[in-house]
Protein backbone atom coordinates (compact mmCIF):
# COMPACT_ATOMS: atom_id res chain seq x y z
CA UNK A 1 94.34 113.15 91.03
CA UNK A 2 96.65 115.91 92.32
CA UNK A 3 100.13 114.32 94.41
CA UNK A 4 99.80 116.48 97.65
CA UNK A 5 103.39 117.06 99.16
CA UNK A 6 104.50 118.50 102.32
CA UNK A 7 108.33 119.95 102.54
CA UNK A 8 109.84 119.96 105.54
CA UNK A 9 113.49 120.46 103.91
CA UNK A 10 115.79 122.33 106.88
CA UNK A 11 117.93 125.11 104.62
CA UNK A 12 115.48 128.00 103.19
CA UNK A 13 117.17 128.67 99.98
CA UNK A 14 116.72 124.18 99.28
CA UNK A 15 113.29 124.64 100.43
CA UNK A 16 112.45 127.45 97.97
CA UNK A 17 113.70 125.62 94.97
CA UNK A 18 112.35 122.33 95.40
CA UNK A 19 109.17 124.44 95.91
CA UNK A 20 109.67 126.18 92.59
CA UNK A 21 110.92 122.71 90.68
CA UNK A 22 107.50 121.03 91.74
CA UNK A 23 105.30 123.75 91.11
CA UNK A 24 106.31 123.47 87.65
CA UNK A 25 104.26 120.00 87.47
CA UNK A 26 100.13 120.21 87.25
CA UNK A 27 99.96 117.06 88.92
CA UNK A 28 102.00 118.74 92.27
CA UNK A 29 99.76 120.84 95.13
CA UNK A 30 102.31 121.78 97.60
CA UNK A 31 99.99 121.45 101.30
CA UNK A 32 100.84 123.36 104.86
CA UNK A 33 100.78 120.28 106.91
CA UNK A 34 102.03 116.70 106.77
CA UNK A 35 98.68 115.33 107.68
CA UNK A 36 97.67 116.51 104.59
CA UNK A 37 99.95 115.35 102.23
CA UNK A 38 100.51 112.36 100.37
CA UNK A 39 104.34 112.46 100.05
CA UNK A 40 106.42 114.32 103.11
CA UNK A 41 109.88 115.47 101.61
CA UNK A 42 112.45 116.02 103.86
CA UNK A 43 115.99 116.25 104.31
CA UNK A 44 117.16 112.97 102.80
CA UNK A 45 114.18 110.88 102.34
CA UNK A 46 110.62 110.84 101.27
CA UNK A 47 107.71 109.37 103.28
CA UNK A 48 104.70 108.48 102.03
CA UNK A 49 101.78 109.37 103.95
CA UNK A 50 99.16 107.32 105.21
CA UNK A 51 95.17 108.01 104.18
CA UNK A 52 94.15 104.53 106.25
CA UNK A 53 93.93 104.33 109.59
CA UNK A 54 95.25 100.51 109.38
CA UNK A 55 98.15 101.12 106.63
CA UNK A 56 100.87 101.38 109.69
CA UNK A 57 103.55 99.91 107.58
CA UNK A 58 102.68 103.05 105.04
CA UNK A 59 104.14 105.41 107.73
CA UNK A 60 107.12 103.41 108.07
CA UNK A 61 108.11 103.47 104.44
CA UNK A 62 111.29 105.39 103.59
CA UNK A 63 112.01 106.17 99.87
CA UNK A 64 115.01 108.29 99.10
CA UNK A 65 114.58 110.99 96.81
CA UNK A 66 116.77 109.29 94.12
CA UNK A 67 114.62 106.29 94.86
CA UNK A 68 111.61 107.73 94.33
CA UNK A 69 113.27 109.74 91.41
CA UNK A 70 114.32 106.07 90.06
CA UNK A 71 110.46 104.78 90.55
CA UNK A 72 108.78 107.72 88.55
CA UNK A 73 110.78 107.42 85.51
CA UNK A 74 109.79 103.11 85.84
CA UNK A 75 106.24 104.36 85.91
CA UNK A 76 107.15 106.25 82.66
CA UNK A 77 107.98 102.89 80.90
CA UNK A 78 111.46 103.34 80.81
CA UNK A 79 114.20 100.95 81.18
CA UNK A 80 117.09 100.95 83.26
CA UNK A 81 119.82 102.53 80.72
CA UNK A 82 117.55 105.34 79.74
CA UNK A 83 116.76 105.98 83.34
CA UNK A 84 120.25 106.27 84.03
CA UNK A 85 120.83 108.53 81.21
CA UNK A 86 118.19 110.65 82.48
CA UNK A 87 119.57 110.70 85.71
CA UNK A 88 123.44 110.58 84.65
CA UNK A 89 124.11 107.63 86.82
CA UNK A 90 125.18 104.30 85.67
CA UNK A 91 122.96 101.48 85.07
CA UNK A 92 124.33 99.75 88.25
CA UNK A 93 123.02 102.48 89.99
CA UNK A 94 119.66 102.07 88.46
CA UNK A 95 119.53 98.96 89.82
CA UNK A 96 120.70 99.27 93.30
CA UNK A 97 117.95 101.68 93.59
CA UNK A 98 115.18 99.67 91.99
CA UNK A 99 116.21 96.62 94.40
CA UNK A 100 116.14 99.16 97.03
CA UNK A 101 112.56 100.18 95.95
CA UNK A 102 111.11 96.58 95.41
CA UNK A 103 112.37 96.05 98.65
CA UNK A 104 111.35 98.80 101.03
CA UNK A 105 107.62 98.45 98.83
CA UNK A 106 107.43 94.61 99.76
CA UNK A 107 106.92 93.58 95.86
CA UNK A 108 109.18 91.23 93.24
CA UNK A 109 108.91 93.16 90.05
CA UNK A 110 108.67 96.51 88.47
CA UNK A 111 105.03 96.54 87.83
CA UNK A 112 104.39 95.96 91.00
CA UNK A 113 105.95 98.52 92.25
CA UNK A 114 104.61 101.21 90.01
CA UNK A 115 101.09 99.50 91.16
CA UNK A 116 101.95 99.92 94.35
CA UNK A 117 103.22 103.69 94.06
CA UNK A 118 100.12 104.95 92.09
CA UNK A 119 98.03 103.47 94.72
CA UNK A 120 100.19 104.95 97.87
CA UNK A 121 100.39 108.48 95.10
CA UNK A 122 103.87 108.26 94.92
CA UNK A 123 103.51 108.24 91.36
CA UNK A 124 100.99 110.79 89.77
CA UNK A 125 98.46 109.30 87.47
């Protein structure tokens, strides 16, 4: 399963290189139209897009891109400190984020949320 995202980041020269960053990944098709993606990146946030005509709290979800960043690297089994080394931000951090994450997703723990995530394609399989 393929993560379809949309970029609809304002400065050329940002849009270009997030372009080439996610190219790099196999699991990444960049699409020409929000309706068609899966993951909307913009600005400052992410949205996740909505497949289900019933999922309205789906369009209302905001995930950062740290956030989401944060959430990826949980689906890759790792634990806070090595996230944050990854990321070079503190632990702290880490967790701010992650209690950001649980909370915008609506879920109490870390599997959960990577549940959540694969099923919304937030997180590639």
């Amino acid at each position: 399963m393929k993560l379809r995202v949309f970029l609809t980041v304002g400065d050329p020269a940002v849009r270009r290189r997030i372009a080439a960053l996610l190219r790099t990944d196999t699991d990444v098709v960049l699409v020409g139209s929000d309706a068609d993606a899966d993951v909307v990146v913009g600005d400052s946030a992410v949205r996740t897009g909505s497949s289900t005509a019933d999922a309205t709290s789906e369009t209302d979800l905001l995930l950062t891109v740290r956030e989401l960043g944060v959430l990826r690297l949980v689906a890759h089994g790792l634990g806070n400190k090595e996230i944050a080394a990854e990321l070079g931000i503190s632990s702290h951090t880490v967790k701010y984020h992650l209690a950001a994450v649980l909370s915008k997703l609506g879920v109490r723990t870390r599997t959960e949320a990577v549940t959540i995530a694969l099923r919304k394609g937030l997180v590639p399989l």
